[in-house]
N, C-alpha and C. Protein backbone atom coordinates (compact mmCIF):
# COMPACT_ATOMS: atom_id res chain seq x y z
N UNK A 1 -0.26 -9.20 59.80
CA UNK A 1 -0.22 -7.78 60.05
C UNK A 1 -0.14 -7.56 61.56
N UNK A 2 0.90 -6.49 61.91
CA UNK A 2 1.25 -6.24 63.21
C UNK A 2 -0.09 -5.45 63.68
N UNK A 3 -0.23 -5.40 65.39
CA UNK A 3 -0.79 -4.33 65.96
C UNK A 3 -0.43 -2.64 65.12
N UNK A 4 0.39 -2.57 65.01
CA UNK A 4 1.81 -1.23 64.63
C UNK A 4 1.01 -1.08 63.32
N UNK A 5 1.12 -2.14 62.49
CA UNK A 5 0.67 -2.17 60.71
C UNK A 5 -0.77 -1.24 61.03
N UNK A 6 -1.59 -1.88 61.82
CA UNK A 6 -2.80 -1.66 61.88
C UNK A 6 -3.26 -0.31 62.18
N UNK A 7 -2.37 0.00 63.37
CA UNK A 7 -2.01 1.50 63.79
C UNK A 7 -1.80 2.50 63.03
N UNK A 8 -0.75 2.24 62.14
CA UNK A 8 -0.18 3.07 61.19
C UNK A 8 -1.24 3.68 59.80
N UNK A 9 -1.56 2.33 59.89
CA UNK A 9 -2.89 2.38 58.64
C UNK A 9 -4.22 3.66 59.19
N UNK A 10 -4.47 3.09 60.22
CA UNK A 10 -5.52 4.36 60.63
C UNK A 10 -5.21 5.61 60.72
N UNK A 11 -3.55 5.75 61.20
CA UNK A 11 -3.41 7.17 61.19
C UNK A 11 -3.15 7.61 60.30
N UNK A 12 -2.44 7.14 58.70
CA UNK A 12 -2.92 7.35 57.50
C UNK A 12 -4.25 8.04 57.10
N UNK A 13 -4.98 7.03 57.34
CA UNK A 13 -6.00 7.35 57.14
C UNK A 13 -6.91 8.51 57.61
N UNK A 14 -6.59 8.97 58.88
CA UNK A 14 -7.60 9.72 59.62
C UNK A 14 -6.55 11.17 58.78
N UNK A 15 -5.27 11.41 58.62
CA UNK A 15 -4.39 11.85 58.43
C UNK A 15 -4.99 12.36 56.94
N UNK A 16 -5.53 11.74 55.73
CA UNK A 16 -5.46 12.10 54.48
C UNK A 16 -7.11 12.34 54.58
N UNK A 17 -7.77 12.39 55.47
CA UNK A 17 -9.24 12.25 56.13
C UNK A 17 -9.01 13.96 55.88
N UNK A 18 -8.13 14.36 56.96
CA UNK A 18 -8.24 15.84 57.21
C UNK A 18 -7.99 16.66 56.00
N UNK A 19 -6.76 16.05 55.97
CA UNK A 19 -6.00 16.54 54.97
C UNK A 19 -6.88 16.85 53.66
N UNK A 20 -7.72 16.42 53.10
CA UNK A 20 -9.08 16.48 51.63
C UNK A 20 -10.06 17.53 52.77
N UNK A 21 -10.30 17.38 53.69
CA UNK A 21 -11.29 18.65 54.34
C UNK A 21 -10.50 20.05 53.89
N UNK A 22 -9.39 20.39 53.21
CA UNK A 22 -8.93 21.27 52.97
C UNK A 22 -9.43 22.37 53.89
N UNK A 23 -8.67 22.37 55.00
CA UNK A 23 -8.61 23.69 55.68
C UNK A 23 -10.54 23.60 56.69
N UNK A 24 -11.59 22.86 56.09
CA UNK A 24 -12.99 22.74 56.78
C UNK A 24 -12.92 22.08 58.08
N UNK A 25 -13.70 22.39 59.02
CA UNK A 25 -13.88 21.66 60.40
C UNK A 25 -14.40 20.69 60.19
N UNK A 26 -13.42 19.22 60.49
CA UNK A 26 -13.81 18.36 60.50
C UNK A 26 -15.60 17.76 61.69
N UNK A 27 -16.00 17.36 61.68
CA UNK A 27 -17.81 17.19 62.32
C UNK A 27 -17.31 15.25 62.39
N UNK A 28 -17.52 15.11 63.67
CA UNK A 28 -18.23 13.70 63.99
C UNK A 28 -17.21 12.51 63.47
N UNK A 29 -16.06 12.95 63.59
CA UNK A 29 -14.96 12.02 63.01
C UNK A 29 -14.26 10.93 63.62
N UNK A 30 -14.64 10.59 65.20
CA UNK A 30 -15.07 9.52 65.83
C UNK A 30 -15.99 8.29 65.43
N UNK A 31 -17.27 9.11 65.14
CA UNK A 31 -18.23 7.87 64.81
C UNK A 31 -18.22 7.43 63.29
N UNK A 32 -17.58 8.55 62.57
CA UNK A 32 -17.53 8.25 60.95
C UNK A 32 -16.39 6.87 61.04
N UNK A 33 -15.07 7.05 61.91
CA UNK A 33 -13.94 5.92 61.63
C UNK A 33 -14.19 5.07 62.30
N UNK A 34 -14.96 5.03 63.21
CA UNK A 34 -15.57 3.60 64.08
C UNK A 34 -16.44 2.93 63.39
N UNK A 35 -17.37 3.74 62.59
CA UNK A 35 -18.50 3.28 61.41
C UNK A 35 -18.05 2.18 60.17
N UNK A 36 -16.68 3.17 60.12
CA UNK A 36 -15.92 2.99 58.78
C UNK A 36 -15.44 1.86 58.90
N UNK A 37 -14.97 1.56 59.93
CA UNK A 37 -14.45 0.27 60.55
C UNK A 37 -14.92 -0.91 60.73
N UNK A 38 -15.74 -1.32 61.44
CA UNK A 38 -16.63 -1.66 62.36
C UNK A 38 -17.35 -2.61 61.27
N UNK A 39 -17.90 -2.12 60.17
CA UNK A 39 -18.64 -3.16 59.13
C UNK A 39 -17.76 -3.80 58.32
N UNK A 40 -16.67 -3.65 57.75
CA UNK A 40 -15.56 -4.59 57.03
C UNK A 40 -14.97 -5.52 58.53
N UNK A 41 -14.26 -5.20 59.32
CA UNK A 41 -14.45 -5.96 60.24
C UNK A 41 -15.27 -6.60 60.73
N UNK A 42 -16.68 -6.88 60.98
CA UNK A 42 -17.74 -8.04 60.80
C UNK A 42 -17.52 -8.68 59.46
N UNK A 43 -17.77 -8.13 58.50
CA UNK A 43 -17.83 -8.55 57.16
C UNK A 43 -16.64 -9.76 57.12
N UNK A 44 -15.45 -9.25 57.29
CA UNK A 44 -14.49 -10.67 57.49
C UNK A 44 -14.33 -11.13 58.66
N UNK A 45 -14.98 -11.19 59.80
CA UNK A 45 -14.72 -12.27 60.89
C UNK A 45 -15.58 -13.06 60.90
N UNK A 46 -16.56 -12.85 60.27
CA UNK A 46 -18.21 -13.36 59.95
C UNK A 46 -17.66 -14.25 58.73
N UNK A 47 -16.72 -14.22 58.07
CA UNK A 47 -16.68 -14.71 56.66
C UNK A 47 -16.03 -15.82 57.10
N UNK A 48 -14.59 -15.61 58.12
CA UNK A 48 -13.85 -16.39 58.53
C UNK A 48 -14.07 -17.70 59.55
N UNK A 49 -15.37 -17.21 59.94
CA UNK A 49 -15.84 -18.03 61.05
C UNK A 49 -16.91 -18.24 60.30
N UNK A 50 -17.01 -18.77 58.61
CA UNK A 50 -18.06 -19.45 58.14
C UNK A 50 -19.25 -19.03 58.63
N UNK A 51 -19.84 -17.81 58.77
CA UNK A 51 -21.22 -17.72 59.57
C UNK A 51 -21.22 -18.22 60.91
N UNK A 52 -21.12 -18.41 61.80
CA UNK A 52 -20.71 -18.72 63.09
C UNK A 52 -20.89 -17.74 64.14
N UNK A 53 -21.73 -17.29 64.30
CA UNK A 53 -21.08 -16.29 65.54
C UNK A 53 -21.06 -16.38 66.55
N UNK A 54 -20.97 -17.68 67.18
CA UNK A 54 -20.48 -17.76 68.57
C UNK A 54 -19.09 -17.66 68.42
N UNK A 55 -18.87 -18.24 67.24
CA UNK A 55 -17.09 -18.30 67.18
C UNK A 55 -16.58 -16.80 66.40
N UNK A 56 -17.55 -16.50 65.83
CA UNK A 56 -16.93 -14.50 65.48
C UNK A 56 -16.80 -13.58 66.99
N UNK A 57 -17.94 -13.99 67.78
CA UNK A 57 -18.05 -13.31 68.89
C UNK A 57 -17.18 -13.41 70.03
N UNK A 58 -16.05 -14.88 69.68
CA UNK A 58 -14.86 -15.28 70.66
C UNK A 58 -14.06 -14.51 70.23
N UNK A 59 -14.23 -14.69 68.64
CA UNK A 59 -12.71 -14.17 68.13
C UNK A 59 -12.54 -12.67 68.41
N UNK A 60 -14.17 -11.85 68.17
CA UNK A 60 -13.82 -10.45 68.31
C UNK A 60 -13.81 -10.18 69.90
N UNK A 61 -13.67 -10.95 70.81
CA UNK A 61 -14.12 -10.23 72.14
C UNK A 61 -15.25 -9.88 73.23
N UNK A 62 -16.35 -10.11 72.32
CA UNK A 62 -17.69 -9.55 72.58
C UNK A 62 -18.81 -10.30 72.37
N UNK A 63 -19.63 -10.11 73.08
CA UNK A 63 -20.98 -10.88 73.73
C UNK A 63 -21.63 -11.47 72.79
N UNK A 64 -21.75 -12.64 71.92
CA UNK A 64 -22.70 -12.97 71.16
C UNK A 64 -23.98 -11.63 70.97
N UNK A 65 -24.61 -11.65 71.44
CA UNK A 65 -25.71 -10.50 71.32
C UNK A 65 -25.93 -9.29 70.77
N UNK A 66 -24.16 -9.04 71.60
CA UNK A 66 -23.59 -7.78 70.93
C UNK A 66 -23.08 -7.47 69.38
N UNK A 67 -22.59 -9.00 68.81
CA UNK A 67 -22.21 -9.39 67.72
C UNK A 67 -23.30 -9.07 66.93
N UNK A 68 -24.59 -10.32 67.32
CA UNK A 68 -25.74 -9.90 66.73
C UNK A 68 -26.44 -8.65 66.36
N UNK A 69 -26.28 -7.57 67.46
CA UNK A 69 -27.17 -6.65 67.19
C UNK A 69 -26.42 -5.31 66.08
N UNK A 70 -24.65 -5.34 66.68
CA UNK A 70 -23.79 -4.94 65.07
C UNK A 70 -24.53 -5.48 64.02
N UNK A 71 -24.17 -6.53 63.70
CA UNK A 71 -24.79 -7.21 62.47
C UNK A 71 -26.06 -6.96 62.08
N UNK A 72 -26.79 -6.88 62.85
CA UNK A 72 -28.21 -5.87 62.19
C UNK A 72 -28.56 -4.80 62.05
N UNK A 73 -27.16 -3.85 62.98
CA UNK A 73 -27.44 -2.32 62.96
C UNK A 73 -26.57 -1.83 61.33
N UNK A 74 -25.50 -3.41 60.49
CA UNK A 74 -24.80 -3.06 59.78
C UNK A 74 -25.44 -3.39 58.37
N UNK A 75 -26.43 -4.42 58.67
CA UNK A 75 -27.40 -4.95 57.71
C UNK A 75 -26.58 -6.07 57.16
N UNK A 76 -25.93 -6.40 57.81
CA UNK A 76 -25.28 -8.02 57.42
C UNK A 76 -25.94 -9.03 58.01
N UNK A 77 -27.48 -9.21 58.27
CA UNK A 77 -27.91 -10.09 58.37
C UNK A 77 -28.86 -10.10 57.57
N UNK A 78 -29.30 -11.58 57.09
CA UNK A 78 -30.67 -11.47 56.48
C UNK A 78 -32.11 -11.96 56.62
């Protein structure tokens, strides 16, 4: 899947988001698609990197720690 695929998909999404608010002010729709996001993405880089997260935390970019503390703010740890 392209950058573009990925792109396209969200704006779908944010797109049929509004679109069901029928005509209502959308509230907080930043942190809802970052939310929305954010835990299936751990969920499979965490899966892919066998539990690993020094090597989830290469792959996604970001600080071991930072990895960690997602993962507990997402409850994917146990």
């Amino acid at each position: 899947m392209t950058k573009q695929a990925i792109d396209d998909c969200m704006r779908q999404s944010v797109d049929q988001y509004l679109h069901d608010l029928q005509g209502e002010r959308p509230h907080e729709v930043y942190g809802l698609f970052i939310q929305a996001a954010e835990k299936p993405l751990l969920e499979t880089v965490m899966r892919h990197a066998q539990g690993n997260q020094s090597l989830a935390a290469e792959w996604l970019g970001i600080n071991r720690n930072t990895l960690r503390s997602k993962l507990l703010s997402h409850r994917l740890l146990k």
